[in-house]
Each structure stands twice: as structure tokens, then as C-alpha cells.
Protein backbone atom coordinates (compact mmCIF):
# COMPACT_ATOMS: atom_id res chain seq x y z
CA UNK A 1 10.55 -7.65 7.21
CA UNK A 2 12.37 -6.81 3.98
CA UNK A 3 10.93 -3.91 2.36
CA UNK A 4 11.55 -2.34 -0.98
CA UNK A 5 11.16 1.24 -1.22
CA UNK A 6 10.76 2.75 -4.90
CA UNK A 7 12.49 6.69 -5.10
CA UNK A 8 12.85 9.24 -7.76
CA UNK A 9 12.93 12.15 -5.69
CA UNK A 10 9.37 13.93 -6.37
CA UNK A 11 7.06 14.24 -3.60
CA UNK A 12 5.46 11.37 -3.47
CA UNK A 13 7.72 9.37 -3.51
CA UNK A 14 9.17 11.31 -0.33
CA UNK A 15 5.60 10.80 1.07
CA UNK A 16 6.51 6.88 1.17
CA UNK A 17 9.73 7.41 3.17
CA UNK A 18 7.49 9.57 5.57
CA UNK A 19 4.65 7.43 6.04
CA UNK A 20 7.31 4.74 6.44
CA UNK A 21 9.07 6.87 9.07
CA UNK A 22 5.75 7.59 10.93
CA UNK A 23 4.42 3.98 10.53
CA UNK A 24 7.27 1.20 10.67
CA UNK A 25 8.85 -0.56 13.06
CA UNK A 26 12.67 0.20 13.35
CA UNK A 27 14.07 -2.69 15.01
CA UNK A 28 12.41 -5.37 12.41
CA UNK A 29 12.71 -3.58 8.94
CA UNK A 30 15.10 -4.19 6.47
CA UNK A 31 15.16 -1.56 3.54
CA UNK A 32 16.36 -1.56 -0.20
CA UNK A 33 16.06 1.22 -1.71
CA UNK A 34 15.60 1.38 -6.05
CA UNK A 35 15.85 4.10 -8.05
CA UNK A 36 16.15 3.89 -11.68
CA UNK A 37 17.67 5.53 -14.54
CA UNK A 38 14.77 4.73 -17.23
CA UNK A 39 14.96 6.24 -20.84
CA UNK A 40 11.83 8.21 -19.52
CA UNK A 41 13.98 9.39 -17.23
CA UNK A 42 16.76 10.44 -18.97
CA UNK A 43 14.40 12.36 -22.06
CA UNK A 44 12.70 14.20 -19.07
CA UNK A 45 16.28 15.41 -17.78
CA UNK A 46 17.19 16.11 -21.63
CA UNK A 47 14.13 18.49 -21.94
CA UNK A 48 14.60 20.81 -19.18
CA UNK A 49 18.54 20.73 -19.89
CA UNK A 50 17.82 21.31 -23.52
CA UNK A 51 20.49 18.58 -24.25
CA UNK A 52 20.75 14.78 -24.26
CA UNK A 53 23.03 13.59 -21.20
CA UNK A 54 22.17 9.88 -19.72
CA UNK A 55 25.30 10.82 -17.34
CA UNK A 56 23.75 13.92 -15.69
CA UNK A 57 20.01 11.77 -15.49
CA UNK A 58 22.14 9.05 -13.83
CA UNK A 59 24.10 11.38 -11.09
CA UNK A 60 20.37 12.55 -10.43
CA UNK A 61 18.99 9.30 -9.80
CA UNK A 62 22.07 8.71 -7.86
CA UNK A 63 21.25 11.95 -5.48
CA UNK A 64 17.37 11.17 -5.12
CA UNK A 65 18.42 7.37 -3.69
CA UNK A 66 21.32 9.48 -1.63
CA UNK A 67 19.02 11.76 -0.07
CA UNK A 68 16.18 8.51 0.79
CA UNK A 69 18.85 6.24 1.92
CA UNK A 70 20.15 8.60 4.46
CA UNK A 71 17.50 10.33 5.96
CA UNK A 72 15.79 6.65 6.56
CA UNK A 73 19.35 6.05 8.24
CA UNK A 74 19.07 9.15 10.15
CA UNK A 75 15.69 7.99 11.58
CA UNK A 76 16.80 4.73 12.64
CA UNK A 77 15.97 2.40 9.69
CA UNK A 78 18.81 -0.56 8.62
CA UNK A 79 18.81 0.86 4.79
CA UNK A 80 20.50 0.50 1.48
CA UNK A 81 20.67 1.79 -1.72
CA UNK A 82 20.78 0.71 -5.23
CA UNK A 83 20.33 2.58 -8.76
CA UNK A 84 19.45 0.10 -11.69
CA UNK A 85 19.32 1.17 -15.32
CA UNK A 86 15.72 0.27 -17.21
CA UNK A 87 12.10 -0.47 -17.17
CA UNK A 88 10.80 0.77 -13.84
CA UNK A 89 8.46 -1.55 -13.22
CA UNK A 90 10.84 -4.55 -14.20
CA UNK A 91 13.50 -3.63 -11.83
CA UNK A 92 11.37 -2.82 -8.88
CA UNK A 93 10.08 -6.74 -9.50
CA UNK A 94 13.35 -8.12 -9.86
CA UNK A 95 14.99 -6.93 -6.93
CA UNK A 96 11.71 -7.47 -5.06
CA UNK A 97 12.14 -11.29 -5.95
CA UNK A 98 16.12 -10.88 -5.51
CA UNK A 99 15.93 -9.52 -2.17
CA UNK A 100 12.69 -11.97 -0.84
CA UNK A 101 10.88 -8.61 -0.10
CA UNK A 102 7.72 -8.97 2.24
CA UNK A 103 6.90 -5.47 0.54
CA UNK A 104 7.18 -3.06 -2.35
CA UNK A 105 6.26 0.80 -1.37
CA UNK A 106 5.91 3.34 -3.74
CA UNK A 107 4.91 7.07 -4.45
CA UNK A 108 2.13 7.67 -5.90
CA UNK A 109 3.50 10.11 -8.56
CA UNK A 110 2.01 12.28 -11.29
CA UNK A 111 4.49 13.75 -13.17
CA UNK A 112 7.70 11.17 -14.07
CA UNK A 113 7.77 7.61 -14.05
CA UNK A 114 5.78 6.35 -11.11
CA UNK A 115 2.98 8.10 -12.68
CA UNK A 116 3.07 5.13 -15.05
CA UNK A 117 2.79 2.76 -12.08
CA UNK A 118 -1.05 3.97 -11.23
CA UNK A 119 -2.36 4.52 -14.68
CA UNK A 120 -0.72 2.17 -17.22
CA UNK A 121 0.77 -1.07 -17.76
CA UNK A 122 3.56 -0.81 -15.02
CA UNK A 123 0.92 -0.19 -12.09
CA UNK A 124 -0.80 -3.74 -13.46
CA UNK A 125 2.23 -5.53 -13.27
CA UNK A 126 3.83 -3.95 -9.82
CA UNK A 127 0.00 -4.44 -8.10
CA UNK A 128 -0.49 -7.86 -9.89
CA UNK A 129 2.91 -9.42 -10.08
CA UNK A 130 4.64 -8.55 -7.49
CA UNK A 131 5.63 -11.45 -5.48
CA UNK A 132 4.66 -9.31 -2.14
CA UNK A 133 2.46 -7.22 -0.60
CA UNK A 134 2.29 -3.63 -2.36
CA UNK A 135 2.07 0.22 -0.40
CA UNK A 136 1.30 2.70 -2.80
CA UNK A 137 1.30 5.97 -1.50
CA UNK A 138 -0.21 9.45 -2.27
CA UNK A 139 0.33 11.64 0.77
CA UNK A 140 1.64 11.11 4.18
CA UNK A 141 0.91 13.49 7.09
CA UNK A 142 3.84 12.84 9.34
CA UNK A 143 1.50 12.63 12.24
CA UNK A 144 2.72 11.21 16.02
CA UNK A 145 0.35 8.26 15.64
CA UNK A 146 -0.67 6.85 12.14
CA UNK A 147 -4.46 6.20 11.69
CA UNK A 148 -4.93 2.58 9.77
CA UNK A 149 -7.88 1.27 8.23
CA UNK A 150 -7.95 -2.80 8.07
CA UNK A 151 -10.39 -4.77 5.50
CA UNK A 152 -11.50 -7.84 6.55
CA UNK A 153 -13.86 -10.18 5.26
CA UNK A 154 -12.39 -13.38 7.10
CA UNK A 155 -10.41 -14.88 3.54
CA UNK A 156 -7.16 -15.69 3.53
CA UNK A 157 -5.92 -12.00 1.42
CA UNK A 158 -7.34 -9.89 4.56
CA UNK A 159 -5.42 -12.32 7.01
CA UNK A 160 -2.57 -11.83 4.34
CA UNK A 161 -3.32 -8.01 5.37
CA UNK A 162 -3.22 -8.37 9.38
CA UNK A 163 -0.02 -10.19 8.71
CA UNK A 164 2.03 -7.69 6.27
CA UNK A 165 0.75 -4.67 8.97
CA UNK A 166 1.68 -6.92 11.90
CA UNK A 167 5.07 -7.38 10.43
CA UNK A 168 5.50 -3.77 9.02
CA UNK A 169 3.88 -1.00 11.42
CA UNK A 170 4.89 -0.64 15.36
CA UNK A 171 1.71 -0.50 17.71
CA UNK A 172 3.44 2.63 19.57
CA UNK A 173 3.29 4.38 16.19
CA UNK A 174 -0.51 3.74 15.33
CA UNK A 175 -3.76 2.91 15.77
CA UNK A 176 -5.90 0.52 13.85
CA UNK A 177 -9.44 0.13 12.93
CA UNK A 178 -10.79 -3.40 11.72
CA UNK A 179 -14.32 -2.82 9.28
CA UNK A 180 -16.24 -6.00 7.63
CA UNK A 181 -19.21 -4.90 5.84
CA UNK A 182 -21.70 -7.23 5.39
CA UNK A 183 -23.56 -7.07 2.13
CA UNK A 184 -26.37 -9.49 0.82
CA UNK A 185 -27.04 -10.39 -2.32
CA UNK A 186 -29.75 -8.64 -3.25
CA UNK A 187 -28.58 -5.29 -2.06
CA UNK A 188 -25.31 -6.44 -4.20
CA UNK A 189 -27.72 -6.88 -7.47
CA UNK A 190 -30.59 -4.73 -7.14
CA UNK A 191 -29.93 -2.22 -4.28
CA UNK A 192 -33.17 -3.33 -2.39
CA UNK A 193 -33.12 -5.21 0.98
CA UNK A 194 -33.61 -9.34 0.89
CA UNK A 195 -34.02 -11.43 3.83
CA UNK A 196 -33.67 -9.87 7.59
CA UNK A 197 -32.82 -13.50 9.24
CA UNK A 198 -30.35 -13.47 6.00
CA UNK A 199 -28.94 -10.04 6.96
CA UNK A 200 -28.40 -10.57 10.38
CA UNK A 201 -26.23 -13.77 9.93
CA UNK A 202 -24.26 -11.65 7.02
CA UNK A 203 -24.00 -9.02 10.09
CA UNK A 204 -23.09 -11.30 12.27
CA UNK A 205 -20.43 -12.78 10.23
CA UNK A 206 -18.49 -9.92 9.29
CA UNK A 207 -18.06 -9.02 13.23
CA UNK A 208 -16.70 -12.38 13.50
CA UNK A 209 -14.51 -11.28 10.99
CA UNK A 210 -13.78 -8.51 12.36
CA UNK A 211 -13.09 -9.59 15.30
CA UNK A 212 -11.07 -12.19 14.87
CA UNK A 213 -8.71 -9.87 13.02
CA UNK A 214 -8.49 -7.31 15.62
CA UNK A 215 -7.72 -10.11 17.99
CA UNK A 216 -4.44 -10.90 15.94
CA UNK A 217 -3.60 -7.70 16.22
CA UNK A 218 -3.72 -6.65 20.08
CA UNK A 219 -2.10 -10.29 20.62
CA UNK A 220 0.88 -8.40 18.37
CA UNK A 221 0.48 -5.41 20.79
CA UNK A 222 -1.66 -3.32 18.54
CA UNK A 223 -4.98 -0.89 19.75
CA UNK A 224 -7.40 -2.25 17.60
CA UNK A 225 -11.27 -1.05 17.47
CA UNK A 226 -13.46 -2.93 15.19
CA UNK A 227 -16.36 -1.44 12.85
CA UNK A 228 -19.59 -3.67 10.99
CA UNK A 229 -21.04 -2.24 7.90
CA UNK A 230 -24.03 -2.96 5.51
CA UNK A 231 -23.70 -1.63 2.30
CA UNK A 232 -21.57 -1.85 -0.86
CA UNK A 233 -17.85 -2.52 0.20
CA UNK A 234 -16.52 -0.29 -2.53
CA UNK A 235 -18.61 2.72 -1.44
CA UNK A 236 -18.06 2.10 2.18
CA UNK A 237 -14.30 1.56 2.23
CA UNK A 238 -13.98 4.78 -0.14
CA UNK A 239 -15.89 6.78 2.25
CA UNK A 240 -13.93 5.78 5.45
CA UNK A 241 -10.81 5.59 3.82
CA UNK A 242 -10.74 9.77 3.94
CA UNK A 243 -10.25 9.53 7.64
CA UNK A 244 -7.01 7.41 7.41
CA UNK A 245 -3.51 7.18 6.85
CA UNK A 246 -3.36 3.90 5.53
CA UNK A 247 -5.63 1.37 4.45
CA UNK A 248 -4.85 -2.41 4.10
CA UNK A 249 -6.50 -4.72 2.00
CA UNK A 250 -5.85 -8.38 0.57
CA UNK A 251 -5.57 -9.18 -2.93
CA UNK A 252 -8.28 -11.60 -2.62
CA UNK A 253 -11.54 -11.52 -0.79
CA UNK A 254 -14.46 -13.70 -0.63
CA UNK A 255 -18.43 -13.51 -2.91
CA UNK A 256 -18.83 -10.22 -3.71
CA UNK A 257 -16.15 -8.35 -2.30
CA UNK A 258 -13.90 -11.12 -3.94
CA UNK A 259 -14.85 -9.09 -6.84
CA UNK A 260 -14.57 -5.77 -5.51
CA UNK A 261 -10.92 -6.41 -4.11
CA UNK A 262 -9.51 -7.72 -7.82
CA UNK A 263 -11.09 -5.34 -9.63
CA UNK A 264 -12.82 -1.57 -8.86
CA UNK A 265 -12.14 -1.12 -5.16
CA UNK A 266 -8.38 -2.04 -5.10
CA UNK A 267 -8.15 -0.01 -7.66
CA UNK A 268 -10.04 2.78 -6.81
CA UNK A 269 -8.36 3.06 -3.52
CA UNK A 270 -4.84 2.78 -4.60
CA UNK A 271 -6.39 6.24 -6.57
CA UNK A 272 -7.96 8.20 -4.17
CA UNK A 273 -6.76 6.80 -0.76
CA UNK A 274 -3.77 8.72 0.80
CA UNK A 275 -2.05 5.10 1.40
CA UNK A 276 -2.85 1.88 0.14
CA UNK A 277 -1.49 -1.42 1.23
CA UNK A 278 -2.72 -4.35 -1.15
CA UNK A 279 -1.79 -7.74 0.75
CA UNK A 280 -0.88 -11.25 -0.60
């Protein structure tokens, strides 16, 4: 898989080359790395230099996609480099579409440009218009074996998700849990409990789901456990998502989570989650 790895040398953005480390499969990842020079960039380099110098921002940039490209090198990764002048969000998109990218990881930063990515216009158009799967990440703990949460609700944006982590992760790196949650329609409206017989075949349902997910991946070589929940999918997935590394979703989901996936819980967990992988 081709993946497209988004630098500018802060922490998170470090974070994504460690869960990466921790997580991916050496032997079938391809990386590109981006950095870019952006006039953000270059005014936030001006104010702690107290002078206006695109050159010096540039030999920066330069160094942070230096220092990613080797040490993903160093720990076995096929991996090059590139530094492209402009909008952030434009260039990560165009050499995402140059390079036929399967995926597009980033840090989840707070105080340069990627902070842009989660709370303005550019996180909308990297999460929305990117013509591949999206990792947005906040924090990575570098442990032996990486904890993933999987989404499921049987549509075609959770197989999406299977797929992407099938193609990405190694199964001697991590372990993955599978969760449908099965949610009625009038717990969805009104909070209050509708039909048992209607209940049970939601419940029954989402382990299908579930199941046939986690089948996919121990047929890929993967440990794969698998989890049915009632309740309200945002709430749910927020609450187990604490316990894990990453957690994979697709970009579209069926009835109400269909809903929850486009709108509040994608969002919410690209947020709060320490990693994020939003599939299509």
C-alpha cells in the first residue's frame, strides 16, 4: 500500500511516524513523505526569528522531512521525501492523487499548520476529499503490540475499513477488536426501549456484522475478538475508543449510524481518539 505521511516536525506529527512504526507492515508499504513550506509556516519562523526569511522556513521544512524520512528508513520502511511550497491541505491532496495513495496519515497538531487540518477548512477537505482512506493521529504509545478498535455495521465504508487495516497494519504487530452496536429506533429518537423481538434481530445483526468482519481479518492472519453493543454508536465508540491505539471507521455507514459516521462521531473521534482511521 502507498501511504502518504504528512510532517512538520512537532510532536504529533512524530506520533504518526511512531504509530506507523508500531503498526505497519514493512514488507508491503510504500511511503511519501510531504512537508510543506506554507506562508503560515514561514510567518511562524519570522516571529520567533524576529525577521522575515522564507529561506531559513524552507531549510526547516527540509530538516523535519530529513529527520521522518530517515528514521522510517532506519526501521525498515521503503520511504521518500518531498517538500512542496503552499496550501497544506492542497498539496497533501495532490500528491495523494499523484502518487495513487491507499492512505493519507497525519498529526494531529495544535500549534502550526496541521492544527488547521482538525478545526478548520483544511481538516474538511483532507477528511472529505481525499481520494483515500485518512489516519489522523493524536498520540502514539510505541507499544510491542498495537491495540485496534474496528467499526462495523456490515456497509460497504466498514468493509472499506477491514480492507485499508488489512492492507496497512501486520497481524504480528497488533491485535484487533471488531464492535457492531445495535441500536433501534426508538432508543435512536427517544432514548426509551421499542420492540424486544425488534431488538434481538438488531442484536443479532450487528454480530453478523461483526463477525463477518473479524472473519476477513484472521483469513489475513489477524487475532481478531469481536464485541455487540446496544446503545448510541457515538457514545459507545467514544467510550471504548480510550482503550485503543487506533480506531477504524468507514466514511459511510448504514440508518442511523450512517449519520453518526458523516457527521458527529467521525468527527468527534478524529478529536478525542488517540488514532483515527476514516476508511473509503
Amino acid at each position: 500500500m502507498k501511504v502518504v505521511l504528512a510532517t512538520d516536525g512537532n510532536e504529533p506529527a512524530r506520533a504518526a511516524a511512531t504509530l506507523l512504526e508500531a503498526l505497519a507492515h514493512r514488507d508491503r508499504t510504500d511511503l511519501r513523505v510531504i512537508a510543506v513550506n506554507s506562508f503560515e509556516t514561514v510567518l511562524a519562523a519570522a516571529a520567533i526569528r524576529h525577521r522575515y526569511d522564507p529561506t531559513a522556513a524552507r531549510r526547516e521544512v527540509q530538516a523535519a522531512l530529513d529527520v521522518a524520512v530517515r528514521r522510517l528508513r532506519e526501521a525498515g520502511f521503503s520511504a521518500e521525501g518531498r517538500v512542496e511550497e503552499g496550501d497544506p491541505a492542497t498539496e497533501i491532496l495532490e500528491m495523494a492523487k499523484r502518487e495513487a495513495a491507499g492512505l493519507v496519515v497525519l498529526g494531529a497538531g495544535h500549534t502550526r499548520w496541521v492544527d488547521s487540518l482538525l478545526l478548520g477548512s483544511t481538516s474538511t477537505a483532507v477528511l472529505h476529499t481525499a481520494p483515500s482512506s485518512v489516519l489522523v493521529v493524536h498520540e502514539a504509545l510505541g507499544t510491542d503490540r498495537s491495540r485496534v478498535l474496528v467499526a462495523t455495521d456490515g456497509s460497504e465504508g466498514a468493509q472499506r475499513a477491514v480492507q485499508t487495516l488489512v492492507a496497512l497494519a501486520d497481524p504480528g504487530r497488533c491485535t484487533v477488536r471488531v464492535i457492531a452496536v445495535a441500536e433501534t429506533p426508538s432508543f435512536a429518537a427517544t432514548g426509551v426501549r421499542g420492540d424486544e423481538a425488534v431488538e434481538e434481530a438488531l442484536r443479532v445483526r450487528a454480530g453478523e456484522c461483526a463477525e463477518e468482519a473479524a472473519t476477513a481479518l484472521r483469513a489475513a492472519g489477524f487475532t481478531a475478538e469481536t464485541e455487540v453493543a446496544a446503545g448510541h454508536p457515538a457514545t459507545l465508540l467514544l467510550e471504548r475508543s480510550r482503550a485503543y491505539d487506533l480506531v477504524a471507521v468507514g466514511s459511510r455507514g448504514l440508518g442511523a449510524l450512517r449519520r453518526s459516521l458523516l457527521g458527529s462521531l467521525s468527527d468527534k473521534l478524529v478529536r478525542h481518539a488517540r488514532a483515527t482511521l476514516v476508511a473509503r
